[in-house]
C-alpha atoms as a PDB file:
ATOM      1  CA  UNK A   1       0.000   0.000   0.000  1.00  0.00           C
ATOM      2  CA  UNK A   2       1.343   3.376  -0.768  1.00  0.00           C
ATOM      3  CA  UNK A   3       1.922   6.142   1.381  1.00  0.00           C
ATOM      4  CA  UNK A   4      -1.301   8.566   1.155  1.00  0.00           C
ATOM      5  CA  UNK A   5      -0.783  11.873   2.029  1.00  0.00           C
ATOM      6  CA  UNK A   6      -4.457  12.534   3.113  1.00  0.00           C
ATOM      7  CA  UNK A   7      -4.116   9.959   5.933  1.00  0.00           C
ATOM      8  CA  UNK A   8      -0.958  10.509   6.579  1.00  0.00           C
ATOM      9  CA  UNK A   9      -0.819  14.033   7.851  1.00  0.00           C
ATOM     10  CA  UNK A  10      -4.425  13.119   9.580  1.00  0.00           C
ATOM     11  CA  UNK A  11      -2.370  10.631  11.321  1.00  0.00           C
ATOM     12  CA  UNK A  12      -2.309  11.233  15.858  1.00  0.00           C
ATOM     13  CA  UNK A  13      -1.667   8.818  18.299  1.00  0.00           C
ATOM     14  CA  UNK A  14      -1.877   9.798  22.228  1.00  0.00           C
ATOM     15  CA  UNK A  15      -1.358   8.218  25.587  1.00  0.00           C
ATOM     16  CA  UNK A  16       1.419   5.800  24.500  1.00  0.00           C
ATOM     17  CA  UNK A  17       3.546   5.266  27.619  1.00  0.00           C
ATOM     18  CA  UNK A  18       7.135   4.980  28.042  1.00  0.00           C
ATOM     19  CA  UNK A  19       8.992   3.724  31.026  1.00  0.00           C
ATOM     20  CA  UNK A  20      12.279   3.302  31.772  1.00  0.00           C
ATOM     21  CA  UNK A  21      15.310   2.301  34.701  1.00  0.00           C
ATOM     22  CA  UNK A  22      18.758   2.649  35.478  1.00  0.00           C
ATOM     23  CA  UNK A  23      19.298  -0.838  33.498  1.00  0.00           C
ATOM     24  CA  UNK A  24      17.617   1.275  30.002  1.00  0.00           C
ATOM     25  CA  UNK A  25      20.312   4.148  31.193  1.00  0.00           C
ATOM     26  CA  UNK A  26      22.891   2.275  31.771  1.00  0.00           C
ATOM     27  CA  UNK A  27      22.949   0.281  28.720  1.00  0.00           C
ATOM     28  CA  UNK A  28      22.137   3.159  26.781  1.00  0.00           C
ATOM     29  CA  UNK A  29      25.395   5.178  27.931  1.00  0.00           C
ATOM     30  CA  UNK A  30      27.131   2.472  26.952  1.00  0.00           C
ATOM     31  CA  UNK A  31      25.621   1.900  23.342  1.00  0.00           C
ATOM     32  CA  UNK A  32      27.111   5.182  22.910  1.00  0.00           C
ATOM     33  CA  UNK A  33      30.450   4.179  23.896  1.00  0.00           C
ATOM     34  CA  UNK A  34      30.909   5.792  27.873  1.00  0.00           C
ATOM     35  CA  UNK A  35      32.426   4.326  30.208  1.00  0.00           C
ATOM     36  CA  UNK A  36      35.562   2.755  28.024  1.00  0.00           C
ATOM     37  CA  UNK A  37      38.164   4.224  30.034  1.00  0.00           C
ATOM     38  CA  UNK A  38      36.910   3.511  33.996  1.00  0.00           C
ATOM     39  CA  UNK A  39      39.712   6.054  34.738  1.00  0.00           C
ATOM     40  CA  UNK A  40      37.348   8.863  33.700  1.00  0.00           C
ATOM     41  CA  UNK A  41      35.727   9.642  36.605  1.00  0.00           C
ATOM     42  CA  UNK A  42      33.000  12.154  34.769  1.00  0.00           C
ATOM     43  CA  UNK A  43      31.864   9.381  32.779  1.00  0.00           C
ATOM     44  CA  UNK A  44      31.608   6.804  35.408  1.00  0.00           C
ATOM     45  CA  UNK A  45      28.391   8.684  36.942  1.00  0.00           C
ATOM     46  CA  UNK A  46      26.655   7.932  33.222  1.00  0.00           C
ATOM     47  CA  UNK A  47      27.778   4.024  33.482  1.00  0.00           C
ATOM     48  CA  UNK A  48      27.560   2.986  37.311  1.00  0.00           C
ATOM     49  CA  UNK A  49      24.650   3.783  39.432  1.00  0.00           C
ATOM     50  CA  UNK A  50      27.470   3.657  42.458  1.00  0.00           C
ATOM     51  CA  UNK A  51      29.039   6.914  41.098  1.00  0.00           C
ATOM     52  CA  UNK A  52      25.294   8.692  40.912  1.00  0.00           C
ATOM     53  CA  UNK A  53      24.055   7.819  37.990  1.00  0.00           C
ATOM     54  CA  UNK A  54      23.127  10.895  35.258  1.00  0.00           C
ATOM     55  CA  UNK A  55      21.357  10.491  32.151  1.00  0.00           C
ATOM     56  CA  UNK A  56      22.399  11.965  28.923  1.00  0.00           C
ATOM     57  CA  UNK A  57      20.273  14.198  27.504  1.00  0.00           C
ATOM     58  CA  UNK A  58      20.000  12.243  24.361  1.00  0.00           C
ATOM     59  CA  UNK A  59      18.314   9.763  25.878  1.00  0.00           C
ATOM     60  CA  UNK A  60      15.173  11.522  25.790  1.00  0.00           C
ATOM     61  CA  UNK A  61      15.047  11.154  21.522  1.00  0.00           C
ATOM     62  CA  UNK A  62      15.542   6.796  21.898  1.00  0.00           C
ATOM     63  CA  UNK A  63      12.358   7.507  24.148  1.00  0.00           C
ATOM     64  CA  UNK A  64      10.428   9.472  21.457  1.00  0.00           C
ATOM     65  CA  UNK A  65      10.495   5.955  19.312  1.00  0.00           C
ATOM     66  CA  UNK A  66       6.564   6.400  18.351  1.00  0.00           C
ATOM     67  CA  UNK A  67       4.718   3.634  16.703  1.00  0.00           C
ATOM     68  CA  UNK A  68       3.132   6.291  14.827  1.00  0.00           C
ATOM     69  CA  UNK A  69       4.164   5.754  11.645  1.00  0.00           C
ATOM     70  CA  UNK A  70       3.983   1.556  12.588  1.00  0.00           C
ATOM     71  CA  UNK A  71       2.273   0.319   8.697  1.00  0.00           C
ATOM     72  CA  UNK A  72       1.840   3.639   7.508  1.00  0.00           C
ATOM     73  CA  UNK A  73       2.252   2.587   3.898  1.00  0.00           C
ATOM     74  CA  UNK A  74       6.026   3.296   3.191  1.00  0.00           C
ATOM     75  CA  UNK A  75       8.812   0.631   2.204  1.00  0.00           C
ATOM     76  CA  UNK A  76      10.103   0.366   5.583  1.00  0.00           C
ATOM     77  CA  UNK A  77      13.488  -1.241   4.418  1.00  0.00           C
ATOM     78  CA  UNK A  78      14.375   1.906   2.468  1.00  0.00           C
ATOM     79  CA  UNK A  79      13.412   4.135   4.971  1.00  0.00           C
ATOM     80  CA  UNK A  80      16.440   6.371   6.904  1.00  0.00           C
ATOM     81  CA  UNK A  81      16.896   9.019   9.947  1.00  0.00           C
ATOM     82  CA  UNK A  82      17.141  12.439   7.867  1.00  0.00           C
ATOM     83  CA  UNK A  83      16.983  14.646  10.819  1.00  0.00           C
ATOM     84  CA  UNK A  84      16.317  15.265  14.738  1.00  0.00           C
ATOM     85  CA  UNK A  85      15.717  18.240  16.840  1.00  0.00           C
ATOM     86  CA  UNK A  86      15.462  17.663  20.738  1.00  0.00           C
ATOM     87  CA  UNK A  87      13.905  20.016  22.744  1.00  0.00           C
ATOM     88  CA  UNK A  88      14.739  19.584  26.815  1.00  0.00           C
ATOM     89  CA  UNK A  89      12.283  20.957  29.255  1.00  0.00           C
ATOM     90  CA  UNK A  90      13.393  19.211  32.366  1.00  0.00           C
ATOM     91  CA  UNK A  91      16.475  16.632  32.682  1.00  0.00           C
ATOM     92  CA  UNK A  92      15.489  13.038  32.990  1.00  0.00           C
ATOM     93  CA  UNK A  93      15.749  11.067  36.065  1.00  0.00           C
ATOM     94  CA  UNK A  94      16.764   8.030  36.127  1.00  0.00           C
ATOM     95  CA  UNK A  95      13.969   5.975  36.805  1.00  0.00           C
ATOM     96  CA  UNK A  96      10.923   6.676  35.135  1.00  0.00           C
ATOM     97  CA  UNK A  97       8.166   7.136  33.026  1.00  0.00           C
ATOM     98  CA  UNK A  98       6.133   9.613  29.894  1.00  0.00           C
ATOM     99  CA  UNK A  99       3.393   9.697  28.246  1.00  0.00           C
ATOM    100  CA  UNK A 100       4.159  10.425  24.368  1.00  0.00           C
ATOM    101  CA  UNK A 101       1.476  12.438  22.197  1.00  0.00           C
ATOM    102  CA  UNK A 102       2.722  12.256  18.948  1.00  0.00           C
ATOM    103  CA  UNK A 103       1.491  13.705  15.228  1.00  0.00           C
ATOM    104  CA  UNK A 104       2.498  13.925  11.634  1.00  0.00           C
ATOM    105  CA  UNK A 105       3.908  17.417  11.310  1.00  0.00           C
ATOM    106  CA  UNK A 106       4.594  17.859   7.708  1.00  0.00           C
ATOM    107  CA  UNK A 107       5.228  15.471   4.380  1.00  0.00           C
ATOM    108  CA  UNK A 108       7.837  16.944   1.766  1.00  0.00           C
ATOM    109  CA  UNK A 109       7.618  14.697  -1.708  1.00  0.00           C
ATOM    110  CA  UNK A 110      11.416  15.052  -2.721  1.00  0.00           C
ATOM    111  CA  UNK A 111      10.322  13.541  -6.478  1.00  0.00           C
ATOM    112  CA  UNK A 112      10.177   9.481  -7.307  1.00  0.00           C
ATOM    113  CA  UNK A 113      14.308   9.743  -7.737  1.00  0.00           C
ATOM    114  CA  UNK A 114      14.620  10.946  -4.068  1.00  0.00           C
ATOM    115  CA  UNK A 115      11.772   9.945  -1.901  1.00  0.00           C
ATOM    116  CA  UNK A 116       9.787  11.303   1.051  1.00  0.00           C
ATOM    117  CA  UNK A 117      10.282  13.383   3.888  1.00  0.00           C
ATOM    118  CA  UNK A 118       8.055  12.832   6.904  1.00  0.00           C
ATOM    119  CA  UNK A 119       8.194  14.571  10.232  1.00  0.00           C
ATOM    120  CA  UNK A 120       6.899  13.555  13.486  1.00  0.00           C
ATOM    121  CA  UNK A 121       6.329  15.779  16.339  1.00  0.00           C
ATOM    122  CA  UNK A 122       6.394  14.300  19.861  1.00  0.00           C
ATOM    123  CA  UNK A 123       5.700  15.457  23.195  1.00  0.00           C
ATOM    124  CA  UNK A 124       6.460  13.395  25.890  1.00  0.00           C
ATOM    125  CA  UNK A 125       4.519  14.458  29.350  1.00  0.00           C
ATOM    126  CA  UNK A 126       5.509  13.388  32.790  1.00  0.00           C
ATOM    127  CA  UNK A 127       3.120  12.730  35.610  1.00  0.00           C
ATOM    128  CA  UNK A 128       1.689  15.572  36.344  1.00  0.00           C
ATOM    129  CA  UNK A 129       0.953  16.574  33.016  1.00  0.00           C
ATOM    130  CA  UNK A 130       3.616  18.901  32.641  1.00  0.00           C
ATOM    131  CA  UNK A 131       5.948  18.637  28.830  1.00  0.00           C
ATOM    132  CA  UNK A 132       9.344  16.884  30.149  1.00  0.00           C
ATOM    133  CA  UNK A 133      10.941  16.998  25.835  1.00  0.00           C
ATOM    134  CA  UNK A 134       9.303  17.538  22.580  1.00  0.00           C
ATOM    135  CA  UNK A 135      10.943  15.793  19.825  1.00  0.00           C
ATOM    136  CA  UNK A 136      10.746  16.517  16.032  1.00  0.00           C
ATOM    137  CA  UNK A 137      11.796  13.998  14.043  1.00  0.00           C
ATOM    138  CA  UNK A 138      12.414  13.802  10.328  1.00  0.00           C
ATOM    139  CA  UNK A 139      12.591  10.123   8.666  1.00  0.00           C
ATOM    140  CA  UNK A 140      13.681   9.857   4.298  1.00  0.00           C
ATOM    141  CA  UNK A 141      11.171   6.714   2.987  1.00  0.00           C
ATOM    142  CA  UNK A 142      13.398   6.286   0.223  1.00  0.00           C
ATOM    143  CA  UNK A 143      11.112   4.395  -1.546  1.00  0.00           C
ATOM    144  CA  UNK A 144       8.355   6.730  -1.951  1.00  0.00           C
ATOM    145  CA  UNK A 145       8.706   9.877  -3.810  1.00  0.00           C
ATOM    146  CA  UNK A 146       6.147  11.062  -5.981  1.00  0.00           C
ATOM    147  CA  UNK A 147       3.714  10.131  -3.373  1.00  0.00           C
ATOM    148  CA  UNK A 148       1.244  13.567  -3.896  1.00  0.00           C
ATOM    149  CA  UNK A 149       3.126  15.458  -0.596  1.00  0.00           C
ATOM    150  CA  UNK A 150       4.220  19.049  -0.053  1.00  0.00           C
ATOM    151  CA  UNK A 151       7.105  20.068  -3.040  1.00  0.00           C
ATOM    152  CA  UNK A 152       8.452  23.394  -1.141  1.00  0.00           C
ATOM    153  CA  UNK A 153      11.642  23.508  -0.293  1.00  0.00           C
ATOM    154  CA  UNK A 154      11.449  23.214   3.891  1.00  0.00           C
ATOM    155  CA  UNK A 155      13.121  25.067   6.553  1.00  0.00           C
ATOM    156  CA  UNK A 156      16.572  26.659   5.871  1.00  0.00           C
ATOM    157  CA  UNK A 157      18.982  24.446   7.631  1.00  0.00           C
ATOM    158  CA  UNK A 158      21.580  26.121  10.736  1.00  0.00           C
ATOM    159  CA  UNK A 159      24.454  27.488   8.790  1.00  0.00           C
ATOM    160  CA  UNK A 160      27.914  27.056  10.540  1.00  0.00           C
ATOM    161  CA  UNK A 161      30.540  29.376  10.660  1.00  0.00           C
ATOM    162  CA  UNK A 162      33.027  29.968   8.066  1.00  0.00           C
ATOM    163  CA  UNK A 163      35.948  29.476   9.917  1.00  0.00           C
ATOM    164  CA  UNK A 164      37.888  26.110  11.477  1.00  0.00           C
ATOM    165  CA  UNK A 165      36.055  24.703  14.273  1.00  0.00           C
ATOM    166  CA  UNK A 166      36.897  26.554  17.954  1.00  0.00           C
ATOM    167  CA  UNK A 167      37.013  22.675  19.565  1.00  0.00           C
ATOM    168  CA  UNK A 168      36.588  19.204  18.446  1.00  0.00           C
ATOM    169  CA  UNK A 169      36.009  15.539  20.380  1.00  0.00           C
ATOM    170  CA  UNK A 170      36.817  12.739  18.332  1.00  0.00           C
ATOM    171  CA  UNK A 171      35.284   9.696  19.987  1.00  0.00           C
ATOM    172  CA  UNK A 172      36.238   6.168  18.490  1.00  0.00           C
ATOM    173  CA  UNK A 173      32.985   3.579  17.944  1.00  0.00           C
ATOM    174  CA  UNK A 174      33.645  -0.064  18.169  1.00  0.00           C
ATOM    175  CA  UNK A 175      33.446  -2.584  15.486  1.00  0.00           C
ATOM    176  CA  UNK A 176      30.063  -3.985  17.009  1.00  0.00           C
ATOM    177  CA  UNK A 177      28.904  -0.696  18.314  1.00  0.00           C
ATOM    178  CA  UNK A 178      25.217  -1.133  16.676  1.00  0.00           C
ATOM    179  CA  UNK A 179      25.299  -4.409  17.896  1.00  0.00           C
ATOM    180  CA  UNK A 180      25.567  -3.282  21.380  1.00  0.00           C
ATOM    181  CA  UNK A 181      23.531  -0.150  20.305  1.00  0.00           C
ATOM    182  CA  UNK A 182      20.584  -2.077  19.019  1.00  0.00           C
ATOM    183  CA  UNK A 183      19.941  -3.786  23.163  1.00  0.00           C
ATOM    184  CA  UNK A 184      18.279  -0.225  23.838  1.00  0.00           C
ATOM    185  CA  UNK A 185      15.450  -0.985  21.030  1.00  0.00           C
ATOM    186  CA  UNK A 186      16.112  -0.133  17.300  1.00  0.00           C
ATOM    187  CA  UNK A 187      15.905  -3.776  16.055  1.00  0.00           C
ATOM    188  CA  UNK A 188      16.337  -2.718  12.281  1.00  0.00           C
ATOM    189  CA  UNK A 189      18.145  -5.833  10.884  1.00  0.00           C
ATOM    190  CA  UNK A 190      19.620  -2.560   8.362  1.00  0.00           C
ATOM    191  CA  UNK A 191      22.143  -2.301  11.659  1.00  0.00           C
ATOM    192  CA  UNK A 192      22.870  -5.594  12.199  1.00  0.00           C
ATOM    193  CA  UNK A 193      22.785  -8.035   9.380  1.00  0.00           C
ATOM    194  CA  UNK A 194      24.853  -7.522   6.320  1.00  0.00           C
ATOM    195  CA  UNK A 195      22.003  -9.066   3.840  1.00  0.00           C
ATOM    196  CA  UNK A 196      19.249  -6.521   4.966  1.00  0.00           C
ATOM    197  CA  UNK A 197      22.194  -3.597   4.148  1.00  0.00           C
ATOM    198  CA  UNK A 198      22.783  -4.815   0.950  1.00  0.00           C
ATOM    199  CA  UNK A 199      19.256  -4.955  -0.008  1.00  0.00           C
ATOM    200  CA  UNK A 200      19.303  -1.488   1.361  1.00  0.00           C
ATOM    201  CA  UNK A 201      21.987  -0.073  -0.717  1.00  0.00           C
ATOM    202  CA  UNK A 202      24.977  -0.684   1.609  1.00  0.00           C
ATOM    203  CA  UNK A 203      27.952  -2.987   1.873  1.00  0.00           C
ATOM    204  CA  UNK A 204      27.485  -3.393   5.515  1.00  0.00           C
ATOM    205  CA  UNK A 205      25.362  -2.793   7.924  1.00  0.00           C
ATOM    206  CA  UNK A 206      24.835   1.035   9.199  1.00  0.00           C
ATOM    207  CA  UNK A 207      25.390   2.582  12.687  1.00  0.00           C
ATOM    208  CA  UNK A 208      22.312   3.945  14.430  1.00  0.00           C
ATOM    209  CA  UNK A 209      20.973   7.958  13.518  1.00  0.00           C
ATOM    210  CA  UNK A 210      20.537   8.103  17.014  1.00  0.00           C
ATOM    211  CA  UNK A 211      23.952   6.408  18.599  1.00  0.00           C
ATOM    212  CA  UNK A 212      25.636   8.918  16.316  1.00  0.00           C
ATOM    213  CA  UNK A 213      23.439  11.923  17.610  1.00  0.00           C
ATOM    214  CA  UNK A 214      23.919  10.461  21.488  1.00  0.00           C
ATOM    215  CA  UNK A 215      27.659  10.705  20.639  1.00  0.00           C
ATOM    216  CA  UNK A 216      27.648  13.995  19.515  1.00  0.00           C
ATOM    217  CA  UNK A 217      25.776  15.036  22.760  1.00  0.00           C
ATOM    218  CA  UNK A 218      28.593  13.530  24.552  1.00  0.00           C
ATOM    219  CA  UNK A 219      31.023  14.874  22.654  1.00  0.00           C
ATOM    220  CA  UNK A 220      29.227  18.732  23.358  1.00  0.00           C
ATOM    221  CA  UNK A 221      29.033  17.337  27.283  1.00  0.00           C
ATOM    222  CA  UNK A 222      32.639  16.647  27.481  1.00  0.00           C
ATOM    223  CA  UNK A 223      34.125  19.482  25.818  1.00  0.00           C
ATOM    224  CA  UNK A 224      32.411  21.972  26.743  1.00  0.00           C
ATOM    225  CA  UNK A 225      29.585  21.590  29.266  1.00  0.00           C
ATOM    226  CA  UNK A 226      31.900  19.362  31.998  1.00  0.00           C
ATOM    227  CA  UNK A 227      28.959  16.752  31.786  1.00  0.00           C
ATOM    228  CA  UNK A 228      26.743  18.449  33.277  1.00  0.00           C
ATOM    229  CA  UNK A 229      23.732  17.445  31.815  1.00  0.00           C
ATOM    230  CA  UNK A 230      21.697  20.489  33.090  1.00  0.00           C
ATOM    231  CA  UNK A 231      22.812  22.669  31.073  1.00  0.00           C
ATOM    232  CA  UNK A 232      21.882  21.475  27.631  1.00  0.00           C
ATOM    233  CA  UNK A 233      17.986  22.705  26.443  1.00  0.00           C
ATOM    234  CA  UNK A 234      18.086  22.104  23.048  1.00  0.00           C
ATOM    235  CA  UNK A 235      19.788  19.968  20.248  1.00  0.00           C
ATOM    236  CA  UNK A 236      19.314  20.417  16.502  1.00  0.00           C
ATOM    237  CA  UNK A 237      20.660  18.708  13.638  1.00  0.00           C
ATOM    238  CA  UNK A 238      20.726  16.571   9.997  1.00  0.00           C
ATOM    239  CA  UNK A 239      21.744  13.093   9.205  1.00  0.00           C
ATOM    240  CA  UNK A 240      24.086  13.933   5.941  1.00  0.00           C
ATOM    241  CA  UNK A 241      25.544  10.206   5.549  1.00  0.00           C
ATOM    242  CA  UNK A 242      25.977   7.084   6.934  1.00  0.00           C
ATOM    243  CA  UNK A 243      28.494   6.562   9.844  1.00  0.00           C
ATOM    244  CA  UNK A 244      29.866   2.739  10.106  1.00  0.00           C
ATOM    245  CA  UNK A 245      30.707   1.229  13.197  1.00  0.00           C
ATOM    246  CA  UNK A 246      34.258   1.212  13.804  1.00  0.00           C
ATOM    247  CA  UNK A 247      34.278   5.055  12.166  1.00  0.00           C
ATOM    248  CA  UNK A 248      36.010   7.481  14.393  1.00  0.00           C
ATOM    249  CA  UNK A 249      33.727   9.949  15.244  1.00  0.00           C
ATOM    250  CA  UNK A 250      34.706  13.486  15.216  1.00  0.00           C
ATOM    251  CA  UNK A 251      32.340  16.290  16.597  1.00  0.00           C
ATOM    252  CA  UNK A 252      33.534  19.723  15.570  1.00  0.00           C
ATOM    253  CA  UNK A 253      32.008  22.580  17.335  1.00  0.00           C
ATOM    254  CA  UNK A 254      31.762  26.684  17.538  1.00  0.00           C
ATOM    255  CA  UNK A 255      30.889  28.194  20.096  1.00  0.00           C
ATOM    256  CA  UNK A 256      29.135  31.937  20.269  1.00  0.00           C
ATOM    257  CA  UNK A 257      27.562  32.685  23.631  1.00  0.00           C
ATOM    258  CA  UNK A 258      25.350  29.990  24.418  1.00  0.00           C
ATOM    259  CA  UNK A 259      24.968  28.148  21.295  1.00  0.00           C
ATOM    260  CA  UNK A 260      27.052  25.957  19.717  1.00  0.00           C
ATOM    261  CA  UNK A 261      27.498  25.000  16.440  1.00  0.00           C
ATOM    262  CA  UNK A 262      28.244  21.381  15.188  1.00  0.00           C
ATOM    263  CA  UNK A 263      28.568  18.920  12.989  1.00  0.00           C
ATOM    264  CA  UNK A 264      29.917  15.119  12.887  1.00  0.00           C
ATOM    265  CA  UNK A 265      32.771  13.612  10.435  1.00  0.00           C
ATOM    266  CA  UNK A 266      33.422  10.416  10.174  1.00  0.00           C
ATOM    267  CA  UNK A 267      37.454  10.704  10.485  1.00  0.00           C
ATOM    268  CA  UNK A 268      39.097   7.427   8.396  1.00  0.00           C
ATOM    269  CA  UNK A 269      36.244   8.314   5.788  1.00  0.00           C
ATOM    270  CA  UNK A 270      36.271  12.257   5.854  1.00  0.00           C
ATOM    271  CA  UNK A 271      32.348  12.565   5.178  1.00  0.00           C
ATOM    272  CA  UNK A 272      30.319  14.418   7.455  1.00  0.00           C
ATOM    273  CA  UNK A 273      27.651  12.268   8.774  1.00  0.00           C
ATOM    274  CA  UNK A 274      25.555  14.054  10.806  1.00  0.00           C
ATOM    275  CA  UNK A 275      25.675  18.120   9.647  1.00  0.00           C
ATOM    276  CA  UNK A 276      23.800  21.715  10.400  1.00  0.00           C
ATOM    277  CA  UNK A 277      24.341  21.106  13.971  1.00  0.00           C
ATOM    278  CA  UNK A 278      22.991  23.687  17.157  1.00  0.00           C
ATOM    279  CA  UNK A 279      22.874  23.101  20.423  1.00  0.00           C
ATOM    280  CA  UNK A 280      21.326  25.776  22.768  1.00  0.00           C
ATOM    281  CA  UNK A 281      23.053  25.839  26.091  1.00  0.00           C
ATOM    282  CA  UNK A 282      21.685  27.374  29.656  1.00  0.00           C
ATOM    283  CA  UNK A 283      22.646  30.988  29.928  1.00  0.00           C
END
């Protein structure tokens, strides 16, 4: 069945509920790659409830994984993570649970060469009502240009400077990283088995949108924020190409006041993987 645009943007689903425990943060830190050298005593607190455990503010986007879009017509096999923005009302604790209300936000038709853009807008509300993070998502279905959608051209994307970066983090993944990645939900075999990435377009299977956008929080966290998880409100950005575990991931940043500017390159490979950065930090 093909995507239909009519239904599509119609498409709301409220009151799903989310829950999670120091065993989701935990492994979650680690899918990311914390916690490698135990001599780090910053990162310990993200990887050891012992130390006083704090959870990454990237954690809230894994918990924005709506079923929204769950056999919504689209070629799910060809579909990729184009883009992310993370809005942070309150940090995360780490026990606990949300209550997602999620909607279709906007569908761009790219043309029948380049496929569909579809964004989801989530807001994930805690107990008492109140908006913890909203979360707007933008996914490429491949597969389905030409579909009938919206043919503007979108929202401008950040610009960075025009100068060398002012810092960089260059964070190494592991061979299995997605492997180990994968244990915190995304079960896409496109991450794990080397048949489903061919079929995809790939040689070999693909690391994780969101492990590369939960290392580039770290990388923002270590260089310039201490880790203090507090003082990060907002994280913007788009997926540019794939990043392969193994890739040495290098997050170059400028900084003006409280926004920073970023963008991820995959080092061995020099391709920028995850571009248009900005992260809003507490004034």
């Amino acid at each position: 069945m093909p995507l239909d645009p009519k239904q599509l943007l119609s498409g709301r689903l409220r009151g799903e509920s989310v829950s999670w425990d120091e065993r989701d943060v935990l492994l979650y830190a680690l899918g990311i790659g914390m916690g490698r050298d135990p001599r780090l005593r910053a990162e310990l607190a993200f990887v050891y409830e012992g130390a006083g455990l704090k959870v990454l503010p990237s954690f809230a986007s894994l918990l924005a994984s709506t079923r929204l879009l769950d056999d919504c017509g689209w070629d799910d096999s060809q579909v990729l993570h184009a883009g992310e923005r993370l809005l942070i009302h309150r940090p995360l604790s780490d026990v606990g649970g949300v209550t997602l209300d999620s909607r279709v936000a906007s569908l761009r038709d790219l043309g029948a060469e380049r496929g569909a853009l579809i964004q989801v807008d989530t807001d994930a509300r805690g107990a008492r009502g109140d908006t913890l993070f909203t979360v707007q998502r933008t996914m490429l279905a491949r597969a389905d240009g030409g579909c009938g959608g919206s043919t503007d051209s979108g929202p401008a994307p950040h610009p960075l400077p025009d100068r060398r970066p002012d810092l960089a983090c260059a964070l190494e993944t592991r061979p299995d990283q997605a492997l180990l990645y994968r244990l915190s939900g995304d079960r896409n075999p496109l991450h794990a088995d080397p048949r489903a990435a061919r079929a995809a377009g790939f040689d070999r299977p693909l690391l994780h949108g969101l492990c590369t956008w939960g290392i580039a929080c770290r990388g923002i966290l270590a260089t310039i924020c201490e880790y203090d998880v507090t003082l990060m409100r907002s994280m913007d950005g788009r997926f540019s190409a794939p990043a392969y575990p193994g890739d040495t991931l290098v997050t170059e940043m400028w900084q003006q006041a409280n926004v920073v500017s970023f963008r991820v390159r995959a080092a061995e490979r020099d391709v920028v993987v995850l571009n248009h950065g900005r992260c809003e930090l507490a004034t």
